[in-house]
Protein backbone atom coordinates (compact mmCIF):
# COMPACT_ATOMS: atom_id res chain seq x y z
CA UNK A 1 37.23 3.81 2.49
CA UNK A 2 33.52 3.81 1.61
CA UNK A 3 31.52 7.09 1.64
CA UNK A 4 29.79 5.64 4.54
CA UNK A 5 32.78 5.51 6.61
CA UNK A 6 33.56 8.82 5.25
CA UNK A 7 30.15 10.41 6.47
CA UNK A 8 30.53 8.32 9.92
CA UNK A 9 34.04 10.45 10.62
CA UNK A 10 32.24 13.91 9.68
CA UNK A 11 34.31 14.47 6.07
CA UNK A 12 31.03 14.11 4.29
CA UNK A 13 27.95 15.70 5.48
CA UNK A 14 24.48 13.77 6.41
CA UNK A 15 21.23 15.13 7.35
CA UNK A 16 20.55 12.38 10.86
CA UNK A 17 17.76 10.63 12.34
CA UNK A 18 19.55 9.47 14.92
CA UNK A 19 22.67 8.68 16.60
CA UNK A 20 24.50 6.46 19.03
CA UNK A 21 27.72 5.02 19.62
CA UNK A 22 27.35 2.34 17.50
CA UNK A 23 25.07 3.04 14.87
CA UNK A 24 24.22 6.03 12.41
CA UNK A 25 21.03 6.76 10.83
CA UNK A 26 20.06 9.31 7.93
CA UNK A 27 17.91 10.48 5.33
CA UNK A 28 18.87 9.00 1.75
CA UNK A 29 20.14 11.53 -0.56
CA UNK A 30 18.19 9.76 -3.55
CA UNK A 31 14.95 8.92 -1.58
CA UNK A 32 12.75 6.32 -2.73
CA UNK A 33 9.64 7.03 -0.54
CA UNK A 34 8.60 9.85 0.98
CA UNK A 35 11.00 8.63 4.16
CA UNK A 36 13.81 6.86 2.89
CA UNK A 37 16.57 6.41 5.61
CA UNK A 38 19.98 5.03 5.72
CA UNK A 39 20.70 3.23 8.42
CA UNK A 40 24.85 1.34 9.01
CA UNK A 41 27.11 0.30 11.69
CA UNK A 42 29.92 2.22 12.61
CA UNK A 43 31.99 -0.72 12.50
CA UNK A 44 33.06 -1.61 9.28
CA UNK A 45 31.23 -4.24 8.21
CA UNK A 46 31.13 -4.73 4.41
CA UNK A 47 27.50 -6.93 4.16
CA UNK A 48 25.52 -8.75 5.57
CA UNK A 49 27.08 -11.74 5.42
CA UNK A 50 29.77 -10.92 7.16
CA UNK A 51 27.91 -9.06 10.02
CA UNK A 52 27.82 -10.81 13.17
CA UNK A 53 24.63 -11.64 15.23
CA UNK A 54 25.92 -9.47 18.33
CA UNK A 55 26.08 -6.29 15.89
CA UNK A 56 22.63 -7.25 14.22
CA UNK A 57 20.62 -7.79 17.66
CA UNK A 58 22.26 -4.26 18.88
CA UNK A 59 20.86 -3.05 15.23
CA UNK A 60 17.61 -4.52 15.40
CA UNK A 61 17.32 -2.28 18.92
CA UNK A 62 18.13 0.98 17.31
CA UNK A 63 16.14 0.16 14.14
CA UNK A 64 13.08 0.01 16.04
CA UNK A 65 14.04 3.30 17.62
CA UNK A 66 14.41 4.95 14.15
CA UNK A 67 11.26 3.61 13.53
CA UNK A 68 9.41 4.83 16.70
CA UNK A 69 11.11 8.34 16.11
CA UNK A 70 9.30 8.63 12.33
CA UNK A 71 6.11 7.02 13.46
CA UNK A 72 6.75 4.58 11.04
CA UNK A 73 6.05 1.75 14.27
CA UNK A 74 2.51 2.46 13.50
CA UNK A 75 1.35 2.12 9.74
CA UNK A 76 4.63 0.10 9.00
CA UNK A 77 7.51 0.08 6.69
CA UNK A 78 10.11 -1.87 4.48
CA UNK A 79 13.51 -2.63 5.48
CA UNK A 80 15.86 -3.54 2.58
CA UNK A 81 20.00 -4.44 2.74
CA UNK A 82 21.30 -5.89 -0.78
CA UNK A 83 23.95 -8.12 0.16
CA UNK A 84 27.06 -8.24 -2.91
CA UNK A 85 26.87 -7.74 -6.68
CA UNK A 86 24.25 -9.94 -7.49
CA UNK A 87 22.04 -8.57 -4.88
CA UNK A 88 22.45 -4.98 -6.24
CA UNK A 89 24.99 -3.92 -3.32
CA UNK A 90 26.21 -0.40 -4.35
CA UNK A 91 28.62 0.48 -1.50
CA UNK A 92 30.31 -2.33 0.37
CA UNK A 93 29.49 -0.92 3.81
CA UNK A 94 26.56 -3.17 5.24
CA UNK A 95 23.15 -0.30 5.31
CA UNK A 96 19.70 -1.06 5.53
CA UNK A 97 16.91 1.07 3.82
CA UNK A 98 13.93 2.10 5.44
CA UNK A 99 11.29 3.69 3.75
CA UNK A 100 8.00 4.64 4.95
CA UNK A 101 5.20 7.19 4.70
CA UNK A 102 3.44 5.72 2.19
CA UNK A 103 1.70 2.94 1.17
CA UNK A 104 4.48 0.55 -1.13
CA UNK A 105 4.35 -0.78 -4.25
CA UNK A 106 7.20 -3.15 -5.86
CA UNK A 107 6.51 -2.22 -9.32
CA UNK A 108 9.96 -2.95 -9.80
CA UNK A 109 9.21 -6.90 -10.22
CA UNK A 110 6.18 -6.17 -11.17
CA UNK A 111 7.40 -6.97 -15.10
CA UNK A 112 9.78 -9.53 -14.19
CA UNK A 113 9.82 -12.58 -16.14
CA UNK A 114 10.72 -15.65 -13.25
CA UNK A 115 11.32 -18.09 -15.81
CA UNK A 116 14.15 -15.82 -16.55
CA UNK A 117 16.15 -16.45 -13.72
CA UNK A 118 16.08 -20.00 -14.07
């Protein structure tokens, strides 16, 4: 059991966006932006590979009405999943990031060698 599935059955506490049958969104303990939301299934879907398109166009739906509810609709916003190890996945419950209310950087590639990966 992942802590996501943990928070979506009220044993761990979350501070929510918003809500629906289906879906679960809520502010990231560790924020990375000055909004950084969580955002899963209720299903148990591990990533995003594994996700099906039915779930993802229902998700899509409710991401943009996260988005509306911040404001974020207006000035824009990034929306990050990491999908397994290599892509940094941390807890095997699929969850996208959304983080707003600022103007981005990506300084974290901003030193990365490419030639390394090859």
């Amino acid at each position: 059991m992942t802590v996501f599935t943990k928070i979506i059955n009220g044993e761990l506490p979350c501070n929510k966006v918003l809500e629906n049958e289906n879906f679960l969104a809520f502010h990231d303990i560790n924020p990375k932006a000055p909004i950084h939301i969580l955002i899963i299934p209720k299903q148990e879907v591990q990533n995003f590979q594994e996700v099906s398109p039915e779930i993802m166009a229902r998700m899509t739906s409710f991401i943009h009405e996260v988005t509306t509810l911040l404001g974020l609709d207006k000035n824009g916003y990034r929306l990050i999943t990491n999908n397994g190890d290599d892509g940094g996945q941390e807890v095997m419950h699929l969850h996208f990031h959304l983080l707003g209310g600022a103007k981005l950087k990506w300084d974290h590639l901003s030193d990365s060698d490419s030639k390394s990966f090859i």
